[in-house]
N, C-alpha and C. Protein backbone atom coordinates (compact mmCIF):
# COMPACT_ATOMS: atom_id res chain seq x y z
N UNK A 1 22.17 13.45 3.09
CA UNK A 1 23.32 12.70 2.66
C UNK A 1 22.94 11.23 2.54
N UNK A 2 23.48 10.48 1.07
CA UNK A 2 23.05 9.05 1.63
C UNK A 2 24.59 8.79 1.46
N UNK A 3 24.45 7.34 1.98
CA UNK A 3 25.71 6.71 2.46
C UNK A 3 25.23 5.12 1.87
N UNK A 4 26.47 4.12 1.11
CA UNK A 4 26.13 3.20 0.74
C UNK A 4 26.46 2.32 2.15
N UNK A 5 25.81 1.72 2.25
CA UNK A 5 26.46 1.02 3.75
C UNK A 5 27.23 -0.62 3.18
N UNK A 6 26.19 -1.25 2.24
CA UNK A 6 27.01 -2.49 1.70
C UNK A 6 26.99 -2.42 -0.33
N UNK A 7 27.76 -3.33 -0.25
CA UNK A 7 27.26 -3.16 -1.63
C UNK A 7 28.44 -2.34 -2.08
N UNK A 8 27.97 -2.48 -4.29
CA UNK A 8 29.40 -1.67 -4.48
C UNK A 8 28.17 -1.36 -5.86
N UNK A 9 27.34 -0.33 -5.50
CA UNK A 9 26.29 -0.01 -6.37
C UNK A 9 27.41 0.29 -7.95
N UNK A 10 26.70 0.26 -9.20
CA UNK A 10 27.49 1.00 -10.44
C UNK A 10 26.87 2.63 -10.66
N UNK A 11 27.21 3.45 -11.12
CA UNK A 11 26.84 4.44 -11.15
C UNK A 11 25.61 4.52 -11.26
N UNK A 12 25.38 4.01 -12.23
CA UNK A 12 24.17 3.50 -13.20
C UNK A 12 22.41 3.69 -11.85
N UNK A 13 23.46 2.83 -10.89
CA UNK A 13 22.21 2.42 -10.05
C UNK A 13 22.13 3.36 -8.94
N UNK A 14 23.61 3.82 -8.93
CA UNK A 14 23.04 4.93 -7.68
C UNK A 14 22.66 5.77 -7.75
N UNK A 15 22.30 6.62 -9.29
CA UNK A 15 21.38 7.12 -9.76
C UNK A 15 20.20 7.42 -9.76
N UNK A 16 20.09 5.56 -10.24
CA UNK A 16 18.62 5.68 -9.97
C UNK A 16 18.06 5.52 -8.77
N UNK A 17 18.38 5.08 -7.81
CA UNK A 17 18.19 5.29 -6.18
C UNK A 17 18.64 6.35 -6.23
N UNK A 18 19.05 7.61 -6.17
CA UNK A 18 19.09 8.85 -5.84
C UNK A 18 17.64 9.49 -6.73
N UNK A 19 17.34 9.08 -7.75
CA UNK A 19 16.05 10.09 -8.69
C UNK A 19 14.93 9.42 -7.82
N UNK A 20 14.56 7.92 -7.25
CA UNK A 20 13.87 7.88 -6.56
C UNK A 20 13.77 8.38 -5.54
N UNK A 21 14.67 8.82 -4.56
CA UNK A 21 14.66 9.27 -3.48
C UNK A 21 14.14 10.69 -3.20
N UNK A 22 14.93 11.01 -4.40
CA UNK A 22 14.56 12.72 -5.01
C UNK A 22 12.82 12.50 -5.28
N UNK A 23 12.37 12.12 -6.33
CA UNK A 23 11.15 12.13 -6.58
C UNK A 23 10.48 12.01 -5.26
N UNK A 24 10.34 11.10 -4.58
CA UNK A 24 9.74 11.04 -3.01
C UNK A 24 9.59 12.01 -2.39
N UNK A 25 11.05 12.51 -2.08
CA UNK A 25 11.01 14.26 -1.43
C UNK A 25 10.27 14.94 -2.27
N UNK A 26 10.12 15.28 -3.56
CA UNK A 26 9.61 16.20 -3.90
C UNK A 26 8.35 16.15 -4.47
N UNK A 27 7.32 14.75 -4.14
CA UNK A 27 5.89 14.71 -3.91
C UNK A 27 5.67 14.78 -2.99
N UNK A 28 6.65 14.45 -1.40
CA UNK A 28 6.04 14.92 -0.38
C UNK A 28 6.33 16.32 -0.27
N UNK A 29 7.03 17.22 -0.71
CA UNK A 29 7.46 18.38 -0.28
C UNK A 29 5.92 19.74 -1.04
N UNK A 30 5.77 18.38 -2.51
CA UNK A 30 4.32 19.66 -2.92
C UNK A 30 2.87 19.06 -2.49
N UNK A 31 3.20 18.21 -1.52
CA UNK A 31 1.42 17.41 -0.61
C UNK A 31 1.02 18.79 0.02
N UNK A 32 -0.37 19.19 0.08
CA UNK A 32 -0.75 20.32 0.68
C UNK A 32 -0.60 19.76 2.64
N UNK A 33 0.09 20.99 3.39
CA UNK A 33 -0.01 20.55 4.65
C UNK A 33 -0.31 20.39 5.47
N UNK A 34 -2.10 20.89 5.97
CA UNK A 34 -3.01 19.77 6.54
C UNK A 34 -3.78 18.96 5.40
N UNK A 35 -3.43 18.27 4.34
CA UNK A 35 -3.99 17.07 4.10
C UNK A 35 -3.28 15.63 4.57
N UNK A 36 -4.47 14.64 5.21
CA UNK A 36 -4.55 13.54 5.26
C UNK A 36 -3.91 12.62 4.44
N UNK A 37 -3.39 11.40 4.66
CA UNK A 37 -3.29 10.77 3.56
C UNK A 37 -4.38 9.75 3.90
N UNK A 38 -4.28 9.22 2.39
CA UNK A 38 -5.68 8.54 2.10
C UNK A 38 -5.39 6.98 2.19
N UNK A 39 -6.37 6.24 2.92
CA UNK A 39 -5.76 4.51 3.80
C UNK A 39 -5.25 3.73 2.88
N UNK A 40 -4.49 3.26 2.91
CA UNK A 40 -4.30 1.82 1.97
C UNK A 40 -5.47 1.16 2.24
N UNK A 41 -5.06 0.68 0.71
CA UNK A 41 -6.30 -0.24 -0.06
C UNK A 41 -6.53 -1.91 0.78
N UNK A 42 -5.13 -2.14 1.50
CA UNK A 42 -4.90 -3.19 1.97
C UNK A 42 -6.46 -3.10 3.39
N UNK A 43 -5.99 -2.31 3.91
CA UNK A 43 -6.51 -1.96 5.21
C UNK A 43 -8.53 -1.30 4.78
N UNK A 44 -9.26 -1.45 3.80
CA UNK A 44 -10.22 -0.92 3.56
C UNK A 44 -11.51 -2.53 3.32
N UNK A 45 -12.22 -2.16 4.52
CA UNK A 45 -13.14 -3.57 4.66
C UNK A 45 -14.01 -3.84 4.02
N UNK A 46 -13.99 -3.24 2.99
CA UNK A 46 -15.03 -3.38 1.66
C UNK A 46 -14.46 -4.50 0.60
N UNK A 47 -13.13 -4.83 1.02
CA UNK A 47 -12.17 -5.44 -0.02
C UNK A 47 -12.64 -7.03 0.38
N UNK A 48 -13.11 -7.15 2.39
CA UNK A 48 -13.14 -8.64 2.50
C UNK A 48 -14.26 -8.66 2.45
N UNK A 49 -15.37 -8.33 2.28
CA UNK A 49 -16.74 -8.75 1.56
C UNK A 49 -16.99 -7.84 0.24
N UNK A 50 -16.80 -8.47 -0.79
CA UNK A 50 -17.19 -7.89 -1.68
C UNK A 50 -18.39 -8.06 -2.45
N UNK A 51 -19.17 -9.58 -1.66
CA UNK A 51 -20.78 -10.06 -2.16
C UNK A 51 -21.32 -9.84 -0.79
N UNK A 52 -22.76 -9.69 -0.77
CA UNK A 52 -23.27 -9.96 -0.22
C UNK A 52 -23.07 -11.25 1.27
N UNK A 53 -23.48 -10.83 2.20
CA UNK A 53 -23.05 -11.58 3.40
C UNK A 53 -24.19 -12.63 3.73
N UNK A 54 -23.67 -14.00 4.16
CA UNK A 54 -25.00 -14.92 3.36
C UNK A 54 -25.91 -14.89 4.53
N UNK A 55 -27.34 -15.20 4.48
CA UNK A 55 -28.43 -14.85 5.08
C UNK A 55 -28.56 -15.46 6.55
N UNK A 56 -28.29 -15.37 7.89
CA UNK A 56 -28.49 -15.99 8.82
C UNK A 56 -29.26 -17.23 8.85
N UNK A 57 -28.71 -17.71 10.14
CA UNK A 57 -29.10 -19.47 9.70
C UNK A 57 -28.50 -20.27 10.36
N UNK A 58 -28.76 -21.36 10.63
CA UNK A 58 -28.10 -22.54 11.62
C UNK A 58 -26.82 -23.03 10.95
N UNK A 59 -27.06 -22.80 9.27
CA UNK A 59 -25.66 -23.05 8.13
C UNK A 59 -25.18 -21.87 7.93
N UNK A 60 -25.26 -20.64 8.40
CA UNK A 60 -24.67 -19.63 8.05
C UNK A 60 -22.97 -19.28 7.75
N UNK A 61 -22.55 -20.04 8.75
CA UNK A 61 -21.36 -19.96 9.51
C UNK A 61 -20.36 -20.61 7.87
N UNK A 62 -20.63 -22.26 7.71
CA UNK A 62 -20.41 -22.72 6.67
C UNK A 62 -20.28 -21.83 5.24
N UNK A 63 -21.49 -21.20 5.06
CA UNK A 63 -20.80 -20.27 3.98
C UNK A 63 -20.51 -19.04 3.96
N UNK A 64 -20.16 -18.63 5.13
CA UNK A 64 -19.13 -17.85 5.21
C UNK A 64 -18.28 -17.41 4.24
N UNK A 65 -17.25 -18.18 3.63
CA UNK A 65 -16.21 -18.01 2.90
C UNK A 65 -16.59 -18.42 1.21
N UNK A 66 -17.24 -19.50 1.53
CA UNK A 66 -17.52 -20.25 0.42
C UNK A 66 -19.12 -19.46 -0.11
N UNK A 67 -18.76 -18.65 -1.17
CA UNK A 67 -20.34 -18.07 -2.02
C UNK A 67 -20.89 -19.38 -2.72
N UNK A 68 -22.36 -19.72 -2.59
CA UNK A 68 -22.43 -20.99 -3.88
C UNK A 68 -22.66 -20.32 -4.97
């Protein structure tokens, strides 16, 4: 059941918040059920180095962030 709690949605829209909601249920309902889901992209540590990590060194630290 949904319930509008505020708001005075138009048909129009509670629609389409209902086909989304629907669609949701019914990609999770055909996910096979021991599969995993797969990590967000946010959370994957390949994303915060994506060059090379600069060569040890008394200046190492310095370019850190900064590639020349």
């Amino acid at each position: 059941m949904i319930k509008v709690v505020r708001g005075n949605p138009t048909p129009e829209e509670l629609a389409a918040a209902l086909a989304v909601v629907q669609a949701r249920a019914a990609a999770v309902a055909n996910a096979p059920s021991g599969a995993g889901r797969a990590p967000a992209a946010w959370s994957d540590p390949a994303r915060v180095a994506r060059e090379r990590l600069p060569a040890p060194g008394p200046a190492a630290w310095g370019r850190t962030y900064w590639p020349a």
